[in-house]
Protein backbone atom coordinates (compact mmCIF):
# COMPACT_ATOMS: atom_id res chain seq x y z
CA UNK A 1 -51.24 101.67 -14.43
CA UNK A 2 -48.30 101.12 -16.96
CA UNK A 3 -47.76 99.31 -19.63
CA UNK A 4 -44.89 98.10 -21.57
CA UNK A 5 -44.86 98.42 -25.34
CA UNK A 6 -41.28 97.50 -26.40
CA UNK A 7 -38.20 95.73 -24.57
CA UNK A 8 -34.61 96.84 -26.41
CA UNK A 9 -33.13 93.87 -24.79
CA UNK A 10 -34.23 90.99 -21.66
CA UNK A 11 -31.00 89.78 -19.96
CA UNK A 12 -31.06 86.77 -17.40
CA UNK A 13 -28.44 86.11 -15.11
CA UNK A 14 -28.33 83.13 -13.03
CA UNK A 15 -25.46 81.05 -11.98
CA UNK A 16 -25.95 77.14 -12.77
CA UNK A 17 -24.17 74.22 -12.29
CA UNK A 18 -23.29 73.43 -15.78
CA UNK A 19 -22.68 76.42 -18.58
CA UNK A 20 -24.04 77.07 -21.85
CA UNK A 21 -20.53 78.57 -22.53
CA UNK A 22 -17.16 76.87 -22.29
CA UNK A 23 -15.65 80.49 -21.52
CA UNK A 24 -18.40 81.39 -19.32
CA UNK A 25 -16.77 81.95 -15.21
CA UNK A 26 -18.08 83.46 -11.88
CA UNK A 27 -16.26 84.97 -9.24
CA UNK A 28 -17.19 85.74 -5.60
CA UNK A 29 -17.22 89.50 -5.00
CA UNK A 30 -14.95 91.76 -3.62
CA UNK A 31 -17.23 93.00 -0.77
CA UNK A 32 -17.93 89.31 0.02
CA UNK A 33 -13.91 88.62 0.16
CA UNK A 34 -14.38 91.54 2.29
CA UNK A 35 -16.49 90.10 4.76
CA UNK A 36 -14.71 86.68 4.69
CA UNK A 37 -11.77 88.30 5.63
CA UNK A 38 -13.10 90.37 8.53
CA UNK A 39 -14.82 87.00 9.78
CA UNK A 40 -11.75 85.33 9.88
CA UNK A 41 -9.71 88.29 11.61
CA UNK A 42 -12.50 88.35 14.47
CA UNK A 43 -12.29 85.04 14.71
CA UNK A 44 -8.70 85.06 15.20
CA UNK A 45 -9.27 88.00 17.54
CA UNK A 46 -11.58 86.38 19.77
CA UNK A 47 -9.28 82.98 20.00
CA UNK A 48 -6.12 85.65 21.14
CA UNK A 49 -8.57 87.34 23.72
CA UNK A 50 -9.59 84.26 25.18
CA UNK A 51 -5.98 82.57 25.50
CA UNK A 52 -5.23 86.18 27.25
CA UNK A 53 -7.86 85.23 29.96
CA UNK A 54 -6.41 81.68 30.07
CA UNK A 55 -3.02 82.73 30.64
CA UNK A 56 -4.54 85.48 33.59
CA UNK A 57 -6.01 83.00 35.47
């Protein structure tokens, strides 16, 4: 068992609807750009592949 005898410093991060701080921003990610981009390429992808199989039959 452990126990905790000092904290230097207790940070909480949430994002809210309404800021404390008029400077205070949030911004998505890169890796979740990432994966917004790669959903929208397959989903491009699979519309081209399945005109392709229109077009062939």
């Amino acid at each position: 068992m452990q126990t905790i005898n000092q904290i230097d410093e207790l940070l909480e991060i949430s994002i809210v609807t309404m800021p404390a701080y008029t400077g205070t921003s949030v911004e998505v990610g890169q890796r979740s750009r990432s994966l917004a981009r790669f959903q929208e390429l397959e989903k491009l992808n699979i519309a081209l592949e399945l005109e392709a199989l229109r077009l062939n039959s």
